[in-house]
Protein backbone atom coordinates (compact mmCIF):
# COMPACT_ATOMS: atom_id res chain seq x y z
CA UNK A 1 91.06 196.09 208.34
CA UNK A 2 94.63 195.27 207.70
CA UNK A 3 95.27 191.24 207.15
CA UNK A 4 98.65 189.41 207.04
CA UNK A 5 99.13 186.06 206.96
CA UNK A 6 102.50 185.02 207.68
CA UNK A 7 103.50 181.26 205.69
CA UNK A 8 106.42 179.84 206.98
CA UNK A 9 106.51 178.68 203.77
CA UNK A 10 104.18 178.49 200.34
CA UNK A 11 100.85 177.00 200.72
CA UNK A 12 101.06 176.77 204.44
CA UNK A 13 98.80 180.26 203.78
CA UNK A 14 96.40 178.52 201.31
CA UNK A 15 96.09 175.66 203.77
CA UNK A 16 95.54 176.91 206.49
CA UNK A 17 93.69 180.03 205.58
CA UNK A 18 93.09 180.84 201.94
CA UNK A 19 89.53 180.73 202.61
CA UNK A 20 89.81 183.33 205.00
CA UNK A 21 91.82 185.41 202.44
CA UNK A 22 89.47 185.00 199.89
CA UNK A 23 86.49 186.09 202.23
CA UNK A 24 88.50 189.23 203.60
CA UNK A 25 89.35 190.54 200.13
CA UNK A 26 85.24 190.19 199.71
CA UNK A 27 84.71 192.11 203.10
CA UNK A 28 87.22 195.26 201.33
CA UNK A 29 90.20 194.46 204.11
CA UNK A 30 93.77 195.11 202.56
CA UNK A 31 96.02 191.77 203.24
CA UNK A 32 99.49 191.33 203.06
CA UNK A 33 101.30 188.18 202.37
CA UNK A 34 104.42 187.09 204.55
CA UNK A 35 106.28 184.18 203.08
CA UNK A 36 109.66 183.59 205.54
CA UNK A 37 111.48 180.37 203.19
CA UNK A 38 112.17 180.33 199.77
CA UNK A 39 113.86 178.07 197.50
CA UNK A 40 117.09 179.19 196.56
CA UNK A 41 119.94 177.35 194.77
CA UNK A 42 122.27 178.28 197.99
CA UNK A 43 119.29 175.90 199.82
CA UNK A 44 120.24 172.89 197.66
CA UNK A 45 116.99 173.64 194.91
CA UNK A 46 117.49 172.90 191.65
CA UNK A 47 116.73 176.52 189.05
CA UNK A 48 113.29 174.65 187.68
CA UNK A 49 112.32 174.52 190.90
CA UNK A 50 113.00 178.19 191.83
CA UNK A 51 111.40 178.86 188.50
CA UNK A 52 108.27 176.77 188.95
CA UNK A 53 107.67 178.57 193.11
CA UNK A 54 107.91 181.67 191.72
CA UNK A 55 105.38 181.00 188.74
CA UNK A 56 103.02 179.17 192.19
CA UNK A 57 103.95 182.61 194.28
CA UNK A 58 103.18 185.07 191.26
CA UNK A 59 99.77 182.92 190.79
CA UNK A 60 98.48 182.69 193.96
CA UNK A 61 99.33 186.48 195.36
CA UNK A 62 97.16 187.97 192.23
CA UNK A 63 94.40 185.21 193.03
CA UNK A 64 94.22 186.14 196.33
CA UNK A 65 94.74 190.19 195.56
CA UNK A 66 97.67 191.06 198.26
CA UNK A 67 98.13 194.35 198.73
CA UNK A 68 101.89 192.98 199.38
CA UNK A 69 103.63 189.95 199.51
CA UNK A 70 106.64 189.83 201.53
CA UNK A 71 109.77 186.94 201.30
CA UNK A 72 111.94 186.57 203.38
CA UNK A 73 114.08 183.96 201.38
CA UNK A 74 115.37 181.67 204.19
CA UNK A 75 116.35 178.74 203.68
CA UNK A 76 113.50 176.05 204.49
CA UNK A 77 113.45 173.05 206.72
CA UNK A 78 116.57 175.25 208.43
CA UNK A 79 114.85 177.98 210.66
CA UNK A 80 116.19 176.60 213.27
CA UNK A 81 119.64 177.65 212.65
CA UNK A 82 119.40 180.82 212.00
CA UNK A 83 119.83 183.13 214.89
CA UNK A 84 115.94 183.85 216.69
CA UNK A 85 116.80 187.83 217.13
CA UNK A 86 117.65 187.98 212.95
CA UNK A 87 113.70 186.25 212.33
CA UNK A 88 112.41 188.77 214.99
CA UNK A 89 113.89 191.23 213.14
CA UNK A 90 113.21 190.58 209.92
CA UNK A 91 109.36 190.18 210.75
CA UNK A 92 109.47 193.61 212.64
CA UNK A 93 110.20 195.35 209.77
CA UNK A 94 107.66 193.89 207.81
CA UNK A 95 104.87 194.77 210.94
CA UNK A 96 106.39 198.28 210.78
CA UNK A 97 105.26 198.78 207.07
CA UNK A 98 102.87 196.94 206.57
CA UNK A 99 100.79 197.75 210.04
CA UNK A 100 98.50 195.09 210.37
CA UNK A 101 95.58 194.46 212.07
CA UNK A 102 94.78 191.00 212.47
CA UNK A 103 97.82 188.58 211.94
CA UNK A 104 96.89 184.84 211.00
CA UNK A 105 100.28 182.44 212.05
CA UNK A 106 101.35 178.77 211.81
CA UNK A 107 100.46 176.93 215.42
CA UNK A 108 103.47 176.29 217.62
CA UNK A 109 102.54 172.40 218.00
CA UNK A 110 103.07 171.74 214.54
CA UNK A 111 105.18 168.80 213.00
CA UNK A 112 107.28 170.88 211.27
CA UNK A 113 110.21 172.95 213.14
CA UNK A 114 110.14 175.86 210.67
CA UNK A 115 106.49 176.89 212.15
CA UNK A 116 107.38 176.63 215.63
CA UNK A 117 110.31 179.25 215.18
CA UNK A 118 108.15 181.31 212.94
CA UNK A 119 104.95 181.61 215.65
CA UNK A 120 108.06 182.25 218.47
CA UNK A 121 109.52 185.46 215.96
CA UNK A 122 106.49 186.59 215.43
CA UNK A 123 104.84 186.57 218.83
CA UNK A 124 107.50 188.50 219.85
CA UNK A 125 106.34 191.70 217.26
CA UNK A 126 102.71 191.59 218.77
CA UNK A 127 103.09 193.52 221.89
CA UNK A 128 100.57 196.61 221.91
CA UNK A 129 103.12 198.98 222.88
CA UNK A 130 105.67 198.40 219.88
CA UNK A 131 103.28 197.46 217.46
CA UNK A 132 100.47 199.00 218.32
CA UNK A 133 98.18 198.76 215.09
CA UNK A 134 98.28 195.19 215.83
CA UNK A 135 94.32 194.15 217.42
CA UNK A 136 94.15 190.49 216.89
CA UNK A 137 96.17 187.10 216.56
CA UNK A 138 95.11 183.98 215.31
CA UNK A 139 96.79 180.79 214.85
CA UNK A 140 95.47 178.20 211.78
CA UNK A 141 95.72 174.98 211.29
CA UNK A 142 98.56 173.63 208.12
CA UNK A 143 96.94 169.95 207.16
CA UNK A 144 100.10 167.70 207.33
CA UNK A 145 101.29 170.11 209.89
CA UNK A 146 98.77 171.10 212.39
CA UNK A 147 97.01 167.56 212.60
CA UNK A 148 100.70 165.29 213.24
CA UNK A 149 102.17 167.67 215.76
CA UNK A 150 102.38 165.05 219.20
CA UNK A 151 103.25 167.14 221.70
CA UNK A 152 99.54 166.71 224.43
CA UNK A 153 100.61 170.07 225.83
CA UNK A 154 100.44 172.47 222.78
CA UNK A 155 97.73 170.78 220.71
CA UNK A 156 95.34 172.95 218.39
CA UNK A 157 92.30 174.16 220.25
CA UNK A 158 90.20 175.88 217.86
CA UNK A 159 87.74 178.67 218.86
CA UNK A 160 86.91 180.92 216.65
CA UNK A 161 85.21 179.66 212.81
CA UNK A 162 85.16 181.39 209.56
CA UNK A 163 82.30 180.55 207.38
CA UNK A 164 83.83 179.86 204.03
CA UNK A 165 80.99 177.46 202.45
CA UNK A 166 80.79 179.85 199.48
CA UNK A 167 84.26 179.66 199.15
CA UNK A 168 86.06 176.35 199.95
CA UNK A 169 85.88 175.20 195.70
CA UNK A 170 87.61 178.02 195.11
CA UNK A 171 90.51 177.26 197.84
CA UNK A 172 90.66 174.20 196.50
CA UNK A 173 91.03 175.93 193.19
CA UNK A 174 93.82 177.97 194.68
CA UNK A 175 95.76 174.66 196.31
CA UNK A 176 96.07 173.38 192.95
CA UNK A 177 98.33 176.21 192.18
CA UNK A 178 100.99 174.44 194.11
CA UNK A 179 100.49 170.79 191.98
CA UNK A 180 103.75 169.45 193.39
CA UNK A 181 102.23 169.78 197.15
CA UNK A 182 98.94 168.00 196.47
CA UNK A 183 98.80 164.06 196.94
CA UNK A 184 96.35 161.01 196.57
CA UNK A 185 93.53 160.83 198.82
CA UNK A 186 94.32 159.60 202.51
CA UNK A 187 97.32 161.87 201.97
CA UNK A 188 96.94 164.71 204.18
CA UNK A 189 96.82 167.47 201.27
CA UNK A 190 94.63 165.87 198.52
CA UNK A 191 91.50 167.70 197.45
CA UNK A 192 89.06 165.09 199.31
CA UNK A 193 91.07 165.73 202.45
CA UNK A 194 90.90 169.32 202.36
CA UNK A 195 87.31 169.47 201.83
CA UNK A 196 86.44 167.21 204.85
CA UNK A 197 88.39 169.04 207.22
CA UNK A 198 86.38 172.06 205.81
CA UNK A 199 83.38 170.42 206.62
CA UNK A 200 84.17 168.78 209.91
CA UNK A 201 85.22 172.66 210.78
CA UNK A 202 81.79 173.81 209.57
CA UNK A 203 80.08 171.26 211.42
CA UNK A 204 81.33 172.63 214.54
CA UNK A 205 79.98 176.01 213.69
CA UNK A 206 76.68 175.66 212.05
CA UNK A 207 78.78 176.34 208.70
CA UNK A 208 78.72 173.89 205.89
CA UNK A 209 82.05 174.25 205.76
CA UNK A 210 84.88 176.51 207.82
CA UNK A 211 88.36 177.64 208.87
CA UNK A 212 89.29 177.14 212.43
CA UNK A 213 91.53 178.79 214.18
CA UNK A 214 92.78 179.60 217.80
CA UNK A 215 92.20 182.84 219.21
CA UNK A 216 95.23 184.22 221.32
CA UNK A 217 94.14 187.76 221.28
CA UNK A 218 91.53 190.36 220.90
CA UNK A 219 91.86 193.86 221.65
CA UNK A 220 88.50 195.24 220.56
């Protein structure tokens, strides 16, 4: 089993997933790490800041063991000027050498514009016939993200649960990496917050606590 879990941008993949991650590494799959924006000093970011992502990158891709880690370096908050053929095609050539299995994206009714243009590129480098190692698609759900998107006809429907009870401390563990992205408690991405969405997951599956995602393909 080939993973890849493609972040529009660092810590959407923690978020939304790293429990997932964490479990797959323990189940022997390879996974691959997809990261489209990065802060740049062309994007306006100051060089402590580039400094201090990298340092939260370098931490979090030998925490969760990627096989690869892919960036992309566009600029964030901006996806949606840059051309949607140049995303497509920069995300094809990842899928062509990395040949995954089972890709985990950002849902398309998120808050945030950068995910919507991210689940459209990649969508388009799913079809059997091009990428044919390709056997499932899942979307997850970004906390701050996922849960504001407004839009009744593309809400998040999850149906399919990954049990990661043994597991959520530690992707709590892992969010911490990224200290500048976690707030105070109702904020969407505090510790507390994280936790109860992992349980209110879990509850829906018999799990004491869970990732859920939407299924939008199987080929078994």
């Amino acid at each position: 089993m080939k993973t890849l879990v493609i972040a529009p941008h660092p810590d959407d993949e923690t978020l939304g997933c790293g429990g997932t991650l964490l479990r797959r590494r323990k189940e022997g799959a390879e996974t691959g790490w997809l990261i489209v924006t990065g802060m740049s000093p062309q994007a306006g970011y100051s060089a402590d800041q580039v400094a201090t992502r990298k340092a939260e990158i370098d931490r979090v891709a030998s925490t969760l063991g990627f096989a690869d880690v892919f960036q992309l370096g566009l600029a964030p908050a901006r996806l949606d000027e840059v051309p949607l053929s140049d995303v497509i095609a920069q995300l094809a050539s990842v899928f062509r050498k990395f040949e995954p299995n089972e890709i985990l994206l950002p849902h398309p009714g998120d808050a945030h514009t950068d995910h919507l243009v991210v689940f459209r590129a990649a969508a388009a480098c799913t079809k059997w016939f091009r990428y044919p190692s390709v056997r499932r698609v899942l979307t997850y759900e970004t906390p701050s993200e996922t849960d504001f998107g407004i839009d009744p006809t593309s809400c998040f429907a999850p149906n399919t649960f990954v049990d990661i009870g043994d597991l959520i401390d530690a992707k709590i563990e892992l969010m911490k990496i990224y200290e500048s992205e976690i707030g105070v408690f109702p904020f969407p991405r505090s510790e507390e917050a994280i936790r109860a969405l992992a349980m209110v997951r879990g509850a829906l599956a018999g799990f004491r606590a869970a990732e859920a995602f939407q299924l939008l393909r199987d080929r078994s």
